[in-house]
PDB file of N, CA and C in Angstrom:
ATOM      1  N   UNK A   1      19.819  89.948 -34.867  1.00  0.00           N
ATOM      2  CA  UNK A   1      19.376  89.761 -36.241  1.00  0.00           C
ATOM      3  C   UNK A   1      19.869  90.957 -37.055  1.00  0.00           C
ATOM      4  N   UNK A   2      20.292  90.829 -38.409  1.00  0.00           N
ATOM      5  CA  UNK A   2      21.225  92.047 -39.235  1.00  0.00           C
ATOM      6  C   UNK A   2      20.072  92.534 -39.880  1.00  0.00           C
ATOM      7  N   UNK A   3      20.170  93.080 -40.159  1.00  0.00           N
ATOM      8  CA  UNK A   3      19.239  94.342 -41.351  1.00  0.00           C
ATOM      9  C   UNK A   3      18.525  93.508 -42.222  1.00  0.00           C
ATOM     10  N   UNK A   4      19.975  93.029 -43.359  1.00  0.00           N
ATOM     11  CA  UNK A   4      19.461  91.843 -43.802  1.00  0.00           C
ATOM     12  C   UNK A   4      18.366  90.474 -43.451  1.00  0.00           C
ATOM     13  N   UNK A   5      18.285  90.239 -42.380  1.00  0.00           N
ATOM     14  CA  UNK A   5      18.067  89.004 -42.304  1.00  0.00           C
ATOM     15  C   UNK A   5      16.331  89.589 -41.541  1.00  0.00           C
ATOM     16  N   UNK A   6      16.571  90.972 -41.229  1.00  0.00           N
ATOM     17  CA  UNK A   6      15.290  91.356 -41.196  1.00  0.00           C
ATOM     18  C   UNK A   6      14.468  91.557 -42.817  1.00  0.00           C
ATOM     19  N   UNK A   7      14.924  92.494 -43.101  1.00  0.00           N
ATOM     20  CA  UNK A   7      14.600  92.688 -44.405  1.00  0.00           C
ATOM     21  C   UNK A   7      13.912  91.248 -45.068  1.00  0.00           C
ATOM     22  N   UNK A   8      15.076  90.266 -44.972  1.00  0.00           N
ATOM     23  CA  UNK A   8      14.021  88.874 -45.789  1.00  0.00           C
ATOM     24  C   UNK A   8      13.029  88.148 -45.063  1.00  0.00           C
ATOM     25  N   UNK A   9      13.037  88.230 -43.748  1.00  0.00           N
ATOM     26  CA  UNK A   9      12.027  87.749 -43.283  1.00  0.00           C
ATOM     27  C   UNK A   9      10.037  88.668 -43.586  1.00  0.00           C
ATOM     28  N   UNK A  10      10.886  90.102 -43.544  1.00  0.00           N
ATOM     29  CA  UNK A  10       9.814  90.900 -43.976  1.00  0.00           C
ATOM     30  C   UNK A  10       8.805  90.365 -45.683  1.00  0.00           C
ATOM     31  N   UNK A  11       9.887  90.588 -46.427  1.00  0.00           N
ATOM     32  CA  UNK A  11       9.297  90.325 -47.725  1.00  0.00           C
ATOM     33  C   UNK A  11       8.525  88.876 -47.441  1.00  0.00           C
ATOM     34  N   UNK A  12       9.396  87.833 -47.187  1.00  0.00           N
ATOM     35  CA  UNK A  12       8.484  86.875 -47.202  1.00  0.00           C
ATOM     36  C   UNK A  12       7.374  86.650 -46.557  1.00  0.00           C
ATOM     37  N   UNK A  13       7.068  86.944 -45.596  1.00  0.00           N
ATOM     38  CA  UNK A  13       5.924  87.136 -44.768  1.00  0.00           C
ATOM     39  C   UNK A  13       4.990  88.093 -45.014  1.00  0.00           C
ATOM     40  N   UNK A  14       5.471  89.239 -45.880  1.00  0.00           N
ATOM     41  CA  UNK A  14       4.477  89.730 -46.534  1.00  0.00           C
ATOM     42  C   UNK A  14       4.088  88.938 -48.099  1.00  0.00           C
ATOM     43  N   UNK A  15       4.939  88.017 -48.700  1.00  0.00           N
ATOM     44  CA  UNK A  15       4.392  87.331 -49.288  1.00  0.00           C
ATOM     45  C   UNK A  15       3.460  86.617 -49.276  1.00  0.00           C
ATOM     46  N   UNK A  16       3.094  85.992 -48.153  1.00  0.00           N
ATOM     47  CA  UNK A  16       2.222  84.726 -47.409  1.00  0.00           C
ATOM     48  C   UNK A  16       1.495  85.905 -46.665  1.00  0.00           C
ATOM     49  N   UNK A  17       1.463  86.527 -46.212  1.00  0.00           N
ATOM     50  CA  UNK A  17       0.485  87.318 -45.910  1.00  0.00           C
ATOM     51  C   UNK A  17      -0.614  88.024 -46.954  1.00  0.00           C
ATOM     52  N   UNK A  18       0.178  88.585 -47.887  1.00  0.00           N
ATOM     53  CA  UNK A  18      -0.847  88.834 -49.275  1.00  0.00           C
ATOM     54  C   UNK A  18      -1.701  87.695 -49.887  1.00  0.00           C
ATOM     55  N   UNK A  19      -1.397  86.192 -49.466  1.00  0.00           N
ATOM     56  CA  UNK A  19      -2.163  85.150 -50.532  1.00  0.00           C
ATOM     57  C   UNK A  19      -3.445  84.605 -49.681  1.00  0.00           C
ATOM     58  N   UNK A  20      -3.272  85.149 -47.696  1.00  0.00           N
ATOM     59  CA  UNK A  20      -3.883  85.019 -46.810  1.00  0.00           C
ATOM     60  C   UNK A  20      -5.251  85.620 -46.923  1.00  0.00           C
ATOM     61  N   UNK A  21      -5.933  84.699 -46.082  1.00  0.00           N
ATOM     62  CA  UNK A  21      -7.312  85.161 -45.599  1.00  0.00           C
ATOM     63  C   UNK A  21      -7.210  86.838 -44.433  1.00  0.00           C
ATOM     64  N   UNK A  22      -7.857  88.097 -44.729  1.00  0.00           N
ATOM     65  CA  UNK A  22      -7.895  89.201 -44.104  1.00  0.00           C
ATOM     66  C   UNK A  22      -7.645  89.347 -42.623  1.00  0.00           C
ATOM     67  N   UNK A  23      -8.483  88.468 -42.093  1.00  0.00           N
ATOM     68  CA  UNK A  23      -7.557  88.410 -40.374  1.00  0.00           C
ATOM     69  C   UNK A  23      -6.354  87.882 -40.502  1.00  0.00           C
ATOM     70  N   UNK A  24      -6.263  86.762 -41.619  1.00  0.00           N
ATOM     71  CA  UNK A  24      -4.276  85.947 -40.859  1.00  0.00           C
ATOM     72  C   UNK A  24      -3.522  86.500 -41.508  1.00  0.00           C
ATOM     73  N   UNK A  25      -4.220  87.626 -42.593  1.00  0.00           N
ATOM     74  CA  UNK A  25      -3.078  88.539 -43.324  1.00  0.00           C
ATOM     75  C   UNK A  25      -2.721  89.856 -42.115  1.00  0.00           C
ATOM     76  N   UNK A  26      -3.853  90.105 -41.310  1.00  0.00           N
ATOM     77  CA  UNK A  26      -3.360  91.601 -40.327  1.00  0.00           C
ATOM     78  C   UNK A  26      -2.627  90.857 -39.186  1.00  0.00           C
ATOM     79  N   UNK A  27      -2.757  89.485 -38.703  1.00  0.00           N
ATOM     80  CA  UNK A  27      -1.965  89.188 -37.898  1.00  0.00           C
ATOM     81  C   UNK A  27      -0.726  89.151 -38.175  1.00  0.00           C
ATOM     82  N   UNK A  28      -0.529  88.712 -39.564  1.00  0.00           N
ATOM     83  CA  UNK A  28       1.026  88.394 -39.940  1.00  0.00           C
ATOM     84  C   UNK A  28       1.791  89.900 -39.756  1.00  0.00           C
ATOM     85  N   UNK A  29       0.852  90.744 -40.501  1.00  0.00           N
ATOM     86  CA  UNK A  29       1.199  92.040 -40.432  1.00  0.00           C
ATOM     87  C   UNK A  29       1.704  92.808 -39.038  1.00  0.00           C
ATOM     88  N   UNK A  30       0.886  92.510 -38.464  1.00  0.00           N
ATOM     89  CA  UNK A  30       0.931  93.217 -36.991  1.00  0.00           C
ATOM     90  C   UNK A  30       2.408  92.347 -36.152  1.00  0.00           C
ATOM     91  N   UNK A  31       2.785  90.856 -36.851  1.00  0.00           N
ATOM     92  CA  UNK A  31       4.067  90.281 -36.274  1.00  0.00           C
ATOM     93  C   UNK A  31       5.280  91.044 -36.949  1.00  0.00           C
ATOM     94  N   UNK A  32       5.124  91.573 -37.671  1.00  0.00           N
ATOM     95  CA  UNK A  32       6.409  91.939 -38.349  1.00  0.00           C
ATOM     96  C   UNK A  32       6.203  93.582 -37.764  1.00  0.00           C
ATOM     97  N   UNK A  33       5.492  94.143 -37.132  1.00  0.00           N
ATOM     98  CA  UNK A  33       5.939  95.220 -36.532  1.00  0.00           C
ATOM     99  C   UNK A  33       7.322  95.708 -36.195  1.00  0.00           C
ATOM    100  N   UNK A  34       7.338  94.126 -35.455  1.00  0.00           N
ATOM    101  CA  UNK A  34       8.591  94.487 -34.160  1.00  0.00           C
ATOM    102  C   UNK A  34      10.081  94.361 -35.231  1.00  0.00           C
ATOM    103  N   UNK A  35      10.323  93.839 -36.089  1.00  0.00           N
ATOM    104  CA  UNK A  35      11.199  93.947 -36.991  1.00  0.00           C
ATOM    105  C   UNK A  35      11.036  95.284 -37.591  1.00  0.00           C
ATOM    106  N   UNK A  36      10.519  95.510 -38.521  1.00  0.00           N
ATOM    107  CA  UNK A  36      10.516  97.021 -39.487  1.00  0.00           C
ATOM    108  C   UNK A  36      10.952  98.455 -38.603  1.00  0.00           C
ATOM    109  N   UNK A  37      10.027  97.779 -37.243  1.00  0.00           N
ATOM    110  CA  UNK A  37      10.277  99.849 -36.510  1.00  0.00           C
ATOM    111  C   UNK A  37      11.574  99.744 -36.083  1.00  0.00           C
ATOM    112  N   UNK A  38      12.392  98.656 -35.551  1.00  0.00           N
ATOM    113  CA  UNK A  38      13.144  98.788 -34.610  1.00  0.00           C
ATOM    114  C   UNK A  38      14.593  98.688 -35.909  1.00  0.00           C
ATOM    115  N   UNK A  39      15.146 100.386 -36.447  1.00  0.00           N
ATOM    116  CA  UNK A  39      16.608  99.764 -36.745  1.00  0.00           C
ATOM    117  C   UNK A  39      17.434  98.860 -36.551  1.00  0.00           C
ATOM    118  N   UNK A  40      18.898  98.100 -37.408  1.00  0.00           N
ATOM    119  CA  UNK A  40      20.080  97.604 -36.241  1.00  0.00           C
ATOM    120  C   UNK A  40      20.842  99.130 -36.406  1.00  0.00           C
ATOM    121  N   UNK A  41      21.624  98.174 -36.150  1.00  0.00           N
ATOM    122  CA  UNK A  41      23.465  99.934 -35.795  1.00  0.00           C
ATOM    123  C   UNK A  41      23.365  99.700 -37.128  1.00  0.00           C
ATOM    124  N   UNK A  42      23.607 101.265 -36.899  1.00  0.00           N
ATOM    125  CA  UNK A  42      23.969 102.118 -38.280  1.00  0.00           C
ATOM    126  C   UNK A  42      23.993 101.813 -39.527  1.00  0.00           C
ATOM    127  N   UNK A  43      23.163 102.176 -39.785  1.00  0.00           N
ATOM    128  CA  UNK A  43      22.868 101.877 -41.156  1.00  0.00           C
ATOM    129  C   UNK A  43      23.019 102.948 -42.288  1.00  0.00           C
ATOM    130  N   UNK A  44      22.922 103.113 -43.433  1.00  0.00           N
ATOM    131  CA  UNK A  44      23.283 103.867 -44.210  1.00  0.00           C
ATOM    132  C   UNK A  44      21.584 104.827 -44.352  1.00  0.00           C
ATOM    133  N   UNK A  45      22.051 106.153 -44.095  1.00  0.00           N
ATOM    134  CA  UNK A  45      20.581 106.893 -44.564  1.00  0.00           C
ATOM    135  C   UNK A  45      19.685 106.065 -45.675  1.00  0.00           C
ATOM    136  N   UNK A  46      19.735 105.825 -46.272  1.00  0.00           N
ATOM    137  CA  UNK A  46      19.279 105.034 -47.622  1.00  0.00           C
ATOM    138  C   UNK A  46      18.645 103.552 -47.190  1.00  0.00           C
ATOM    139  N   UNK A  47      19.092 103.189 -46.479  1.00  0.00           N
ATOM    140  CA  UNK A  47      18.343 102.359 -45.792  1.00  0.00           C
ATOM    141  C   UNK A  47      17.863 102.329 -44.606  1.00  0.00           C
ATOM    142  N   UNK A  48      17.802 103.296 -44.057  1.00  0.00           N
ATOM    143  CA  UNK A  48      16.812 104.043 -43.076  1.00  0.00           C
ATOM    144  C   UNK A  48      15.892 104.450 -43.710  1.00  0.00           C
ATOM    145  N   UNK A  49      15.842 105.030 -44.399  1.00  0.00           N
ATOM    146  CA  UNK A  49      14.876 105.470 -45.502  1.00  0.00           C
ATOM    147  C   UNK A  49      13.987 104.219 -46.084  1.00  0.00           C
ATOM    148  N   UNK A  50      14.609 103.108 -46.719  1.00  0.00           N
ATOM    149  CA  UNK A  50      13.808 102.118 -47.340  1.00  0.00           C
ATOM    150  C   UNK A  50      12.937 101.956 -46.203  1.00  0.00           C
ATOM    151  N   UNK A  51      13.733 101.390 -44.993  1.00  0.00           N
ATOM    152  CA  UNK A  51      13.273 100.645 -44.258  1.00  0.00           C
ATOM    153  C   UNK A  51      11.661 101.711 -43.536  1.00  0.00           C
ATOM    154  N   UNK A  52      11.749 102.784 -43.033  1.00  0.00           N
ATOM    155  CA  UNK A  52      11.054 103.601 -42.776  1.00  0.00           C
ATOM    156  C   UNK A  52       9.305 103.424 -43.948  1.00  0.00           C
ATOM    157  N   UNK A  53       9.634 103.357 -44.963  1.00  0.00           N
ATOM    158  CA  UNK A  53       9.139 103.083 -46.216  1.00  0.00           C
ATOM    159  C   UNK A  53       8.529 102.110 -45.985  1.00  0.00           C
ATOM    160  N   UNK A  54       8.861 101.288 -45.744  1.00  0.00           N
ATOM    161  CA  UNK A  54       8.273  99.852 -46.045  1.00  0.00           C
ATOM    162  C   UNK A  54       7.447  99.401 -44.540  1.00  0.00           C
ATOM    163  N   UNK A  55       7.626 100.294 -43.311  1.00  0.00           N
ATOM    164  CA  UNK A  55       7.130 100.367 -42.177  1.00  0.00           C
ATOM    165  C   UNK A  55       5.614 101.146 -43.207  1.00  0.00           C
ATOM    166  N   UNK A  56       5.628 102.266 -43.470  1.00  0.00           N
ATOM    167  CA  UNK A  56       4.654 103.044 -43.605  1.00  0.00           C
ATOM    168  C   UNK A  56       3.818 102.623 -44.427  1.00  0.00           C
ATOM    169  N   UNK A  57       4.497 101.949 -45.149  1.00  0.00           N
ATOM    170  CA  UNK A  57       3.360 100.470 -46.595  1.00  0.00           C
ATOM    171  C   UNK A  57       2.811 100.063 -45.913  1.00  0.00           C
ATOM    172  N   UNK A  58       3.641  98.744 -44.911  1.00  0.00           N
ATOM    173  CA  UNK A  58       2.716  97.619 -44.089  1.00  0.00           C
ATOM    174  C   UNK A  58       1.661  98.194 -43.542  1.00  0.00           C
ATOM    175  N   UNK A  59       2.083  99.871 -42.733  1.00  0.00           N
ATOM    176  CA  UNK A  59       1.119 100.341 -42.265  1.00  0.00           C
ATOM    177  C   UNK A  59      -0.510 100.362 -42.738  1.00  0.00           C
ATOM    178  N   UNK A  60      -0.177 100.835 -43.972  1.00  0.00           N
ATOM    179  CA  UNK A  60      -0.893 101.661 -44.917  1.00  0.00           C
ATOM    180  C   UNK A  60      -2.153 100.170 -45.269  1.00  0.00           C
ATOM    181  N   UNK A  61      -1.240  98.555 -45.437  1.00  0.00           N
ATOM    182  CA  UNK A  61      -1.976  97.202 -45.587  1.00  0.00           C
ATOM    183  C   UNK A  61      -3.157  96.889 -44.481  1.00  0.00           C
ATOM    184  N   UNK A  62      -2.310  97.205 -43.396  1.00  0.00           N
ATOM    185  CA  UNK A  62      -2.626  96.606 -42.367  1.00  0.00           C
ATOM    186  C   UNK A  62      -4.249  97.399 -41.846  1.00  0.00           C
ATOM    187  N   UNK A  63      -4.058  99.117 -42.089  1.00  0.00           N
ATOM    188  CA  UNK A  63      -4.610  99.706 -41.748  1.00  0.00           C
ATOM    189  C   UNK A  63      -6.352  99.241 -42.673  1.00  0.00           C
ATOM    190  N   UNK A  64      -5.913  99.211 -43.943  1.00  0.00           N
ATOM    191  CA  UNK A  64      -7.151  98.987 -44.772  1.00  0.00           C
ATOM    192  C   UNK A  64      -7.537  97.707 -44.480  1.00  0.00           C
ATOM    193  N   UNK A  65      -6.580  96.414 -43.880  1.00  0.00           N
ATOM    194  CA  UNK A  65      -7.031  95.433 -43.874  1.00  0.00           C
ATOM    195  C   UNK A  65      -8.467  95.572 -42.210  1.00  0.00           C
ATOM    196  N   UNK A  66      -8.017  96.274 -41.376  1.00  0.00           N
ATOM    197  CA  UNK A  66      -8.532  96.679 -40.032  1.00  0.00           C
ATOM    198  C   UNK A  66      -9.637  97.055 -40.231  1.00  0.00           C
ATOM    199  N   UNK A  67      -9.759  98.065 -41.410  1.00  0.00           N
ATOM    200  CA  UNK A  67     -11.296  98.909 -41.989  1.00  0.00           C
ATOM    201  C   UNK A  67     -12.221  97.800 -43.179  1.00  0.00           C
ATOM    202  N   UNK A  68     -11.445  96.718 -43.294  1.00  0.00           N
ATOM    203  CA  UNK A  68     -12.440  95.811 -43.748  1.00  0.00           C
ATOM    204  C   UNK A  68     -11.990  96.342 -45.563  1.00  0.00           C
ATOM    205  N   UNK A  69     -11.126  97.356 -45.848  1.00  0.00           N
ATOM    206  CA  UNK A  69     -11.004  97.895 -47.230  1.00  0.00           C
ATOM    207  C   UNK A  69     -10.238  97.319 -48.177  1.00  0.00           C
ATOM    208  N   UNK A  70     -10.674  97.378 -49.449  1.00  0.00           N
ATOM    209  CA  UNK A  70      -9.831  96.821 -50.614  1.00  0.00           C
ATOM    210  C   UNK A  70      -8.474  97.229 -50.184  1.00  0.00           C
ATOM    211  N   UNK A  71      -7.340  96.152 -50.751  1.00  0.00           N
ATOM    212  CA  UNK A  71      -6.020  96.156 -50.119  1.00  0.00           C
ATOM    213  C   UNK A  71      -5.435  95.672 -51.201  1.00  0.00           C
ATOM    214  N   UNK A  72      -6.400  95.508 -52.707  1.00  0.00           N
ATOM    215  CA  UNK A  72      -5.087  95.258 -53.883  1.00  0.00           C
ATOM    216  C   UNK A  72      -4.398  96.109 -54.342  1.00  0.00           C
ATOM    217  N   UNK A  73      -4.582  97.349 -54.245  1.00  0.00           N
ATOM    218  CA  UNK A  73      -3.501  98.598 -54.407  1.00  0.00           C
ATOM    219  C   UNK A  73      -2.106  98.508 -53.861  1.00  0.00           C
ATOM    220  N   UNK A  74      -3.135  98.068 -52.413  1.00  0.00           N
ATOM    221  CA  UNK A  74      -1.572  98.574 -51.622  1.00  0.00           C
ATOM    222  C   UNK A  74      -0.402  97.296 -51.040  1.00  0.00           C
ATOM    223  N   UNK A  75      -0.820  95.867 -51.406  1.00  0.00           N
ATOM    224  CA  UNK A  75       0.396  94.741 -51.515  1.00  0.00           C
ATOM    225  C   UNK A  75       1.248  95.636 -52.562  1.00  0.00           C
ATOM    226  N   UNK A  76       1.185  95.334 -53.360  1.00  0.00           N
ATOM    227  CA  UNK A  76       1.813  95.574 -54.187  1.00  0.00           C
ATOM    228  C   UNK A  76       3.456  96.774 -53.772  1.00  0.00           C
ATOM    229  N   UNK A  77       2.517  97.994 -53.582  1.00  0.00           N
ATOM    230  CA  UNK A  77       3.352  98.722 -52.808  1.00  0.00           C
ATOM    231  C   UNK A  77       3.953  98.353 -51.222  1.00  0.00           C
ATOM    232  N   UNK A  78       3.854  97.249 -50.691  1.00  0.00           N
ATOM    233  CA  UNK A  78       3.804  97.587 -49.248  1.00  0.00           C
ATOM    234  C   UNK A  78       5.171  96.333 -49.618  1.00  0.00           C
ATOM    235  N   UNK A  79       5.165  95.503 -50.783  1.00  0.00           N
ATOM    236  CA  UNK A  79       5.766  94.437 -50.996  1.00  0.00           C
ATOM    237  C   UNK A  79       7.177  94.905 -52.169  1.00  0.00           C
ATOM    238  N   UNK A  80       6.711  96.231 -52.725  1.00  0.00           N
ATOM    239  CA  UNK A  80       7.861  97.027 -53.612  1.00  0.00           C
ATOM    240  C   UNK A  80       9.138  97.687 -52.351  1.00  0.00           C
ATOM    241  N   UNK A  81       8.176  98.060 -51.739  1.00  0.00           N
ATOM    242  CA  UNK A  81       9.146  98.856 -50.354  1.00  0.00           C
ATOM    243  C   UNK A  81       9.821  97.953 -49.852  1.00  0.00           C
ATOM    244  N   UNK A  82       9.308  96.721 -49.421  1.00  0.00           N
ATOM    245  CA  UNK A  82      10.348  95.764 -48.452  1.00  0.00           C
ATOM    246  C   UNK A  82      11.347  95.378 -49.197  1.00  0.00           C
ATOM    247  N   UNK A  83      10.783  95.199 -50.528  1.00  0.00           N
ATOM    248  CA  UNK A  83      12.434  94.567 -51.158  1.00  0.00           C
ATOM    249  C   UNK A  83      13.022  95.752 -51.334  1.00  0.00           C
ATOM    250  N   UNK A  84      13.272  96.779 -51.505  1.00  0.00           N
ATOM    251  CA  UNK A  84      13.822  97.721 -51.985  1.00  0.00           C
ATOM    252  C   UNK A  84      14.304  97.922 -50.451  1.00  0.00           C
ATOM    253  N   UNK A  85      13.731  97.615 -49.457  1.00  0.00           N
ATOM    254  CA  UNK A  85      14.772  98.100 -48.261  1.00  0.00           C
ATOM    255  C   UNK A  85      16.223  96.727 -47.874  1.00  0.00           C
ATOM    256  N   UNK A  86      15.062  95.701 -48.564  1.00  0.00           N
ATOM    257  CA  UNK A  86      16.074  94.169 -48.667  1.00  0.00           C
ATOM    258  C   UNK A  86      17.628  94.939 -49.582  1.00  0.00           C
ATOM    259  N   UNK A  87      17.083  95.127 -50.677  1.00  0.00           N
ATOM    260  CA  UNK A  87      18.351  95.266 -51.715  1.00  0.00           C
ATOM    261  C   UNK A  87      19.165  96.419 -50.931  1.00  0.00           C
ATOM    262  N   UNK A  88      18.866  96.851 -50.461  1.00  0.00           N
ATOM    263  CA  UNK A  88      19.859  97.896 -49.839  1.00  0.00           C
ATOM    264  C   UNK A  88      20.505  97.569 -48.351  1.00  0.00           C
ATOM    265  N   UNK A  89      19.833  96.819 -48.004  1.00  0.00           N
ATOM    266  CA  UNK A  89      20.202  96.376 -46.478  1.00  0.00           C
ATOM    267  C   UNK A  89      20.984  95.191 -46.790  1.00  0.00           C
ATOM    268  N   UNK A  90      21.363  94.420 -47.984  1.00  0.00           N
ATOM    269  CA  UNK A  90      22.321  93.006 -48.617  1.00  0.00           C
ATOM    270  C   UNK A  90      23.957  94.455 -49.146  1.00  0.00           C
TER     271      UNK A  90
END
């Protein structure tokens, strides 16, 4: 799977994950792990960087979603990062 094709699967699934009920939003979350941590080859710093980014958002969702905590702050951001690692990884 290319960068790309990670990258869009991310956004969208954090799309449908944000409109989700709090458990099927941390599950979705917790599936896209294995995409975000794991680089492909070489990529440009800059999108190591997004991508890193947008790991530490989901984190940041997932984590408040776990503690039962308000989580409209942080879609927003967790969903700015993925595309921004999308646009750079196209």
């Amino acid at each position: 799977m290319t960068e790309t094709e990670k990258a869009e699967q991310v956004v969208a699934a954090l799309r449908s994950a944000q409109a989700a009920a709090p458990d099927a939003a941390l599950q979705m979350l917790n599936g896209l792990m294995g995409l975000v941590r794991s680089p492909s080859d070489a990529q440009p710093f800059e999108t190591e960087e997004a991508r890193s980014s947008a790991f530490l958002s989901i984190c940041e969702v997932g984590k408040a979603l776990h503690r039962g905590l308000p989580t409209d702050a942080l879609w927003p951001a967790a969903v700015s990062a993925s595309e921004r690692w999308l646009s750079l990884a196209r």
